[in-house]
Structure formats: structure tokens, C-alpha cells
PDB file of N, CA and C in Angstrom:
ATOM      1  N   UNK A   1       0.834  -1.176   0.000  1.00  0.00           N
ATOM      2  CA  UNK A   1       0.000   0.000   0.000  1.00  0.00           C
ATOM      3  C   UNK A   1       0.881   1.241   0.000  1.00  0.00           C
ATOM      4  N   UNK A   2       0.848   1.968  -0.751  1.00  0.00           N
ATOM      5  CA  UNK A   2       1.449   3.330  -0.731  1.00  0.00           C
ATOM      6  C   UNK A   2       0.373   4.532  -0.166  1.00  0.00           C
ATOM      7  N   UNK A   3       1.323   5.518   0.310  1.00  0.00           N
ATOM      8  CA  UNK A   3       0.589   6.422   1.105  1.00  0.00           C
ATOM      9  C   UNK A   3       1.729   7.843   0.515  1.00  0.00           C
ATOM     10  N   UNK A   4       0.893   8.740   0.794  1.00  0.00           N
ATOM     11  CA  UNK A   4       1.384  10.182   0.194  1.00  0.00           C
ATOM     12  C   UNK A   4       1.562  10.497   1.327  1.00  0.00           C
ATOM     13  N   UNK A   5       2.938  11.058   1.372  1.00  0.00           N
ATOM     14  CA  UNK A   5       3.457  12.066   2.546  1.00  0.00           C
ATOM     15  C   UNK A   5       2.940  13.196   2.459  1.00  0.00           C
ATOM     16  N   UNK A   6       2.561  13.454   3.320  1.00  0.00           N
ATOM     17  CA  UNK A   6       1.657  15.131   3.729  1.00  0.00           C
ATOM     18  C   UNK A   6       2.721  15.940   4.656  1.00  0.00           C
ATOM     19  N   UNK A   7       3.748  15.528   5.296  1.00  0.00           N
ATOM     20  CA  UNK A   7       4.392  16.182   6.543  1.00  0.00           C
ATOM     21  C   UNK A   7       5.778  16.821   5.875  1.00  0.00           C
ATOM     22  N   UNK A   8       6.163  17.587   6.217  1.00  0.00           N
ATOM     23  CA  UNK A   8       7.802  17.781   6.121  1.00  0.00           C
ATOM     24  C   UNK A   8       8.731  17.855   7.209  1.00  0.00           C
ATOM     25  N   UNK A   9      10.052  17.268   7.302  1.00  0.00           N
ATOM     26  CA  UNK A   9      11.058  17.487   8.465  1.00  0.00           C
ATOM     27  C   UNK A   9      11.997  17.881   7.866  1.00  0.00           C
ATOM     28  N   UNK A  10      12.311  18.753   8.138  1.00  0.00           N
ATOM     29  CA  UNK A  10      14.114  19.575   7.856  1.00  0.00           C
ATOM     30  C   UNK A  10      14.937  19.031   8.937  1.00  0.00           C
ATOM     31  N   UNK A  11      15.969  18.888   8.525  1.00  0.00           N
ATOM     32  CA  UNK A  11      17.305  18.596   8.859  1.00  0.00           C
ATOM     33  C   UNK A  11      18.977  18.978   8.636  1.00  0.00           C
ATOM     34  N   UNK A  12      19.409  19.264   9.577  1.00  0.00           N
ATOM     35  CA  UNK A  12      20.845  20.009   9.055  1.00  0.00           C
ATOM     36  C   UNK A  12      21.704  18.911   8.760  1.00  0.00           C
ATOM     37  N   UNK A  13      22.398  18.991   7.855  1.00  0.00           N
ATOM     38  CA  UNK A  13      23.659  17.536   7.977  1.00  0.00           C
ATOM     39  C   UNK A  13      24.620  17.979   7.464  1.00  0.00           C
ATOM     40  N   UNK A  14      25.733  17.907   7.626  1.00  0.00           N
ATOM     41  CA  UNK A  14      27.594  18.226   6.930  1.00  0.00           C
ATOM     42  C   UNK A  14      27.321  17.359   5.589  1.00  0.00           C
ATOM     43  N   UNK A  15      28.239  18.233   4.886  1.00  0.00           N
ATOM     44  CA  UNK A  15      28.225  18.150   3.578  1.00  0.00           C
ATOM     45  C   UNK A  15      29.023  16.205   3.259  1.00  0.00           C
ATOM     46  N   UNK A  16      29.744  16.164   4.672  1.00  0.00           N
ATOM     47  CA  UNK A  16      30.191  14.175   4.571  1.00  0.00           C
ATOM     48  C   UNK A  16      29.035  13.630   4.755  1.00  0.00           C
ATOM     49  N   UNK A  17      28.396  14.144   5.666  1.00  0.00           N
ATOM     50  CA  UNK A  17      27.141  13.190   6.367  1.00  0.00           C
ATOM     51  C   UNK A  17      26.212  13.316   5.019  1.00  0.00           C
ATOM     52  N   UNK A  18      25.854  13.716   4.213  1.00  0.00           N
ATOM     53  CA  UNK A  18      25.166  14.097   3.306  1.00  0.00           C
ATOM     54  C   UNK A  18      25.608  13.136   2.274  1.00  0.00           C
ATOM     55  N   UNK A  19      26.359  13.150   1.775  1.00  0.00           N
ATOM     56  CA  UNK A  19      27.242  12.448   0.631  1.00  0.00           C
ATOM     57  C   UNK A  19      27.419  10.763   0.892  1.00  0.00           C
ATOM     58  N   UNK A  20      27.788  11.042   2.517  1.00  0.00           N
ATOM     59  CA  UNK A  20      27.430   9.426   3.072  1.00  0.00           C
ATOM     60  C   UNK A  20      26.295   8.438   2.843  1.00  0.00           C
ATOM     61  N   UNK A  21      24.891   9.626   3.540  1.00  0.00           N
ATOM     62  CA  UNK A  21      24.094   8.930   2.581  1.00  0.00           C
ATOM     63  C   UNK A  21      23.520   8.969   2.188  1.00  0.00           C
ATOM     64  N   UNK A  22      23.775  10.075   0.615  1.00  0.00           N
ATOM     65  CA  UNK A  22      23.420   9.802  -0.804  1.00  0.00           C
ATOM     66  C   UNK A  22      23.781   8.925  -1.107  1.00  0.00           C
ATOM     67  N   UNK A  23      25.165   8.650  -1.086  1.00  0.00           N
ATOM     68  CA  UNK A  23      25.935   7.044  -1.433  1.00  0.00           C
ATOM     69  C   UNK A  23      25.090   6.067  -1.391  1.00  0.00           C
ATOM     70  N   UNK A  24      24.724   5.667   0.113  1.00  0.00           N
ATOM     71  CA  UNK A  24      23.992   4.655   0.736  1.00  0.00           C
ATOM     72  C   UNK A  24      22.341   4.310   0.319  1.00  0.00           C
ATOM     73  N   UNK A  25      22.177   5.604   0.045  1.00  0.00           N
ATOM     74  CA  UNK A  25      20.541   5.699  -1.144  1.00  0.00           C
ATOM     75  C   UNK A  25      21.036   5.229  -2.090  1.00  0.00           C
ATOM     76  N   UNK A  26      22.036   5.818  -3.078  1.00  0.00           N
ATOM     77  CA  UNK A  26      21.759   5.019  -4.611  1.00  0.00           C
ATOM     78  C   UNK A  26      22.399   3.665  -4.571  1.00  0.00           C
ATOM     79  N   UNK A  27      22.833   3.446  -3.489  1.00  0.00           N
ATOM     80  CA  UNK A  27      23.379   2.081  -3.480  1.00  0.00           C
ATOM     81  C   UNK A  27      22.167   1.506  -3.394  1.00  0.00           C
ATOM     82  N   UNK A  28      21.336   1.447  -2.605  1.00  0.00           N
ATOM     83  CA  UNK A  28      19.920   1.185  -2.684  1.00  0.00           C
ATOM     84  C   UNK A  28      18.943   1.339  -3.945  1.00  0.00           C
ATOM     85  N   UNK A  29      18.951   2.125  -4.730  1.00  0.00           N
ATOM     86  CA  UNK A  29      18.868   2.455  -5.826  1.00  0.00           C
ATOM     87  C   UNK A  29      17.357   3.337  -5.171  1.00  0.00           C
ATOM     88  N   UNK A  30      17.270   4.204  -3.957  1.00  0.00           N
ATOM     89  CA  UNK A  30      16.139   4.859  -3.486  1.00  0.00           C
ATOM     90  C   UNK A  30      16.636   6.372  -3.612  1.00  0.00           C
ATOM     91  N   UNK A  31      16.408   7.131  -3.192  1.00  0.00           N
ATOM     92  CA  UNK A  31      15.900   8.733  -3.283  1.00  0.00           C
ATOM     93  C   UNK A  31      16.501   8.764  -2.029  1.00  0.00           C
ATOM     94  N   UNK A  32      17.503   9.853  -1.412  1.00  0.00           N
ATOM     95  CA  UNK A  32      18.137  10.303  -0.065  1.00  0.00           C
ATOM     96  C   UNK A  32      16.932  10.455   0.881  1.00  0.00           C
ATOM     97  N   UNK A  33      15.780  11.359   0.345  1.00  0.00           N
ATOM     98  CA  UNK A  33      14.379  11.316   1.118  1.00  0.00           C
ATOM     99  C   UNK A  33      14.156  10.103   1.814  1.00  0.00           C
ATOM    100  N   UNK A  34      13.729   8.673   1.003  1.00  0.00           N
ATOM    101  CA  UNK A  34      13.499   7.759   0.711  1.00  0.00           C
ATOM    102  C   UNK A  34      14.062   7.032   1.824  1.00  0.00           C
ATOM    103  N   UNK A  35      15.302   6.861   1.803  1.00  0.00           N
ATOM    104  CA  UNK A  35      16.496   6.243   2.426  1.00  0.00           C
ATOM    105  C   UNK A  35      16.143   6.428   4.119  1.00  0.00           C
ATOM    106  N   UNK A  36      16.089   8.210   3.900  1.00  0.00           N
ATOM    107  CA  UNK A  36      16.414   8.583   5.504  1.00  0.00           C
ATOM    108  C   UNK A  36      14.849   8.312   6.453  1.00  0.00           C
ATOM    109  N   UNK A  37      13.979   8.884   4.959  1.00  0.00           N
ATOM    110  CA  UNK A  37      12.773   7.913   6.006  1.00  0.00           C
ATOM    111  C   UNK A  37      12.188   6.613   6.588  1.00  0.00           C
ATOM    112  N   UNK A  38      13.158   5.796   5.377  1.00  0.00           N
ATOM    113  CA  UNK A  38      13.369   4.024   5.632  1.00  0.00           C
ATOM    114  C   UNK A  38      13.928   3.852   7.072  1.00  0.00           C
ATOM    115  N   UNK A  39      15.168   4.536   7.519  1.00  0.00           N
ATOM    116  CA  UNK A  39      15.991   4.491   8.121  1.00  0.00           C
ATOM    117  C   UNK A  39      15.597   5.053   9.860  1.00  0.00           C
ATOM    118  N   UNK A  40      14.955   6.253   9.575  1.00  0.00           N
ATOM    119  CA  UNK A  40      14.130   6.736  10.247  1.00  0.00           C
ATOM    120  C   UNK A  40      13.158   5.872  11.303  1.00  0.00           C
ATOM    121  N   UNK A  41      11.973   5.457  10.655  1.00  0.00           N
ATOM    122  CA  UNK A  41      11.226   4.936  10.821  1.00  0.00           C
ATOM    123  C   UNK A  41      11.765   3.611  11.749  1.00  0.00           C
ATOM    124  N   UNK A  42      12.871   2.835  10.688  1.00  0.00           N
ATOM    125  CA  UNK A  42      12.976   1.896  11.475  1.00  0.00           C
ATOM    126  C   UNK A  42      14.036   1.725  12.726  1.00  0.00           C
ATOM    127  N   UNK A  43      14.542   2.784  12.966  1.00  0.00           N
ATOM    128  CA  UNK A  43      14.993   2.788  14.411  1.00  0.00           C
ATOM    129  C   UNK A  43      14.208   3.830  15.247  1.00  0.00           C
ATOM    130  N   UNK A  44      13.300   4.010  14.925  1.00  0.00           N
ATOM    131  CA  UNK A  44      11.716   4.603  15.445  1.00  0.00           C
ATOM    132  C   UNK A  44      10.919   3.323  16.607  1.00  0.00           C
ATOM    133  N   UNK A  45      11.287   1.999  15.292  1.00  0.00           N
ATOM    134  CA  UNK A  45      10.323   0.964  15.855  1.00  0.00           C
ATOM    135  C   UNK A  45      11.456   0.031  16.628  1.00  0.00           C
ATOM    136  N   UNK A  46      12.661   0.272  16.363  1.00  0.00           N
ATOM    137  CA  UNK A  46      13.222  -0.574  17.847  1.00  0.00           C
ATOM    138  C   UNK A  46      13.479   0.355  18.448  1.00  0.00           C
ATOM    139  N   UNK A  47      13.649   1.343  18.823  1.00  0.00           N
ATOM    140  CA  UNK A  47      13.315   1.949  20.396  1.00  0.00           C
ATOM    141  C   UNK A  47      11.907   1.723  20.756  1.00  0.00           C
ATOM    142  N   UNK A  48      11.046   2.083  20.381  1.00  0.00           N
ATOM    143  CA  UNK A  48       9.728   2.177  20.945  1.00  0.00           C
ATOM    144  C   UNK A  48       9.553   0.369  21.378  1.00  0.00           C
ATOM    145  N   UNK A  49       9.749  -0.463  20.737  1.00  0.00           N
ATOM    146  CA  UNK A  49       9.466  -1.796  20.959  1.00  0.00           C
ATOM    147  C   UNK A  49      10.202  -2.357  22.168  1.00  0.00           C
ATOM    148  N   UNK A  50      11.256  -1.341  22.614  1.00  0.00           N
ATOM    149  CA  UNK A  50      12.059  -1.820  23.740  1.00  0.00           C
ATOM    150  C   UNK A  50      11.629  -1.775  25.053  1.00  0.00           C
TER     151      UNK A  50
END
């Protein structure tokens, strides 16, 4: 099921931290957006599950 993002979060990051992971997105072959909300999310759900 896909769902449309309605929200926005800004974030500051260094121009390494950035590049790090863009890298790590197209290695994925996803969108930096994409990536960080994958990424996001899922250390969202192991803290909360702890």
C-alpha cells in the first residue's frame, strides 16, 4: 500500500554526512528522502518496541 506524505522534516547535515548517505541511497537504488525515512522509521520501531 502506498501512502502520500503530507508532513515535512528539515534537517541540518555536513556536507560528509550528506554524501554518506546519498551514497547509501543510490546504493539502494532509493531517493536520499526515501532512504532517511526508511531508516528513520525503522529505528523509530526498535526503540519504541524496547
Amino acid at each position: 500500500m502506498t501512502t502520500t506524505a503530507l508532513e515535512r522534516c528539515d534537517i541540518r547535515l555536513s556536507s560528509e554526512d550528506k554524501a554518506f548517505l546519498q551514497l547509501a541511497a543510490s546504493l539502494d537504488g532509493i531517493s536520499l528522502s526515501a532512504f532517511i525515512r526508511k531508516a528513520a522509521i525503522s529505528a523509530a520501531k526498535d526503540t519504541i518496541s524496547k
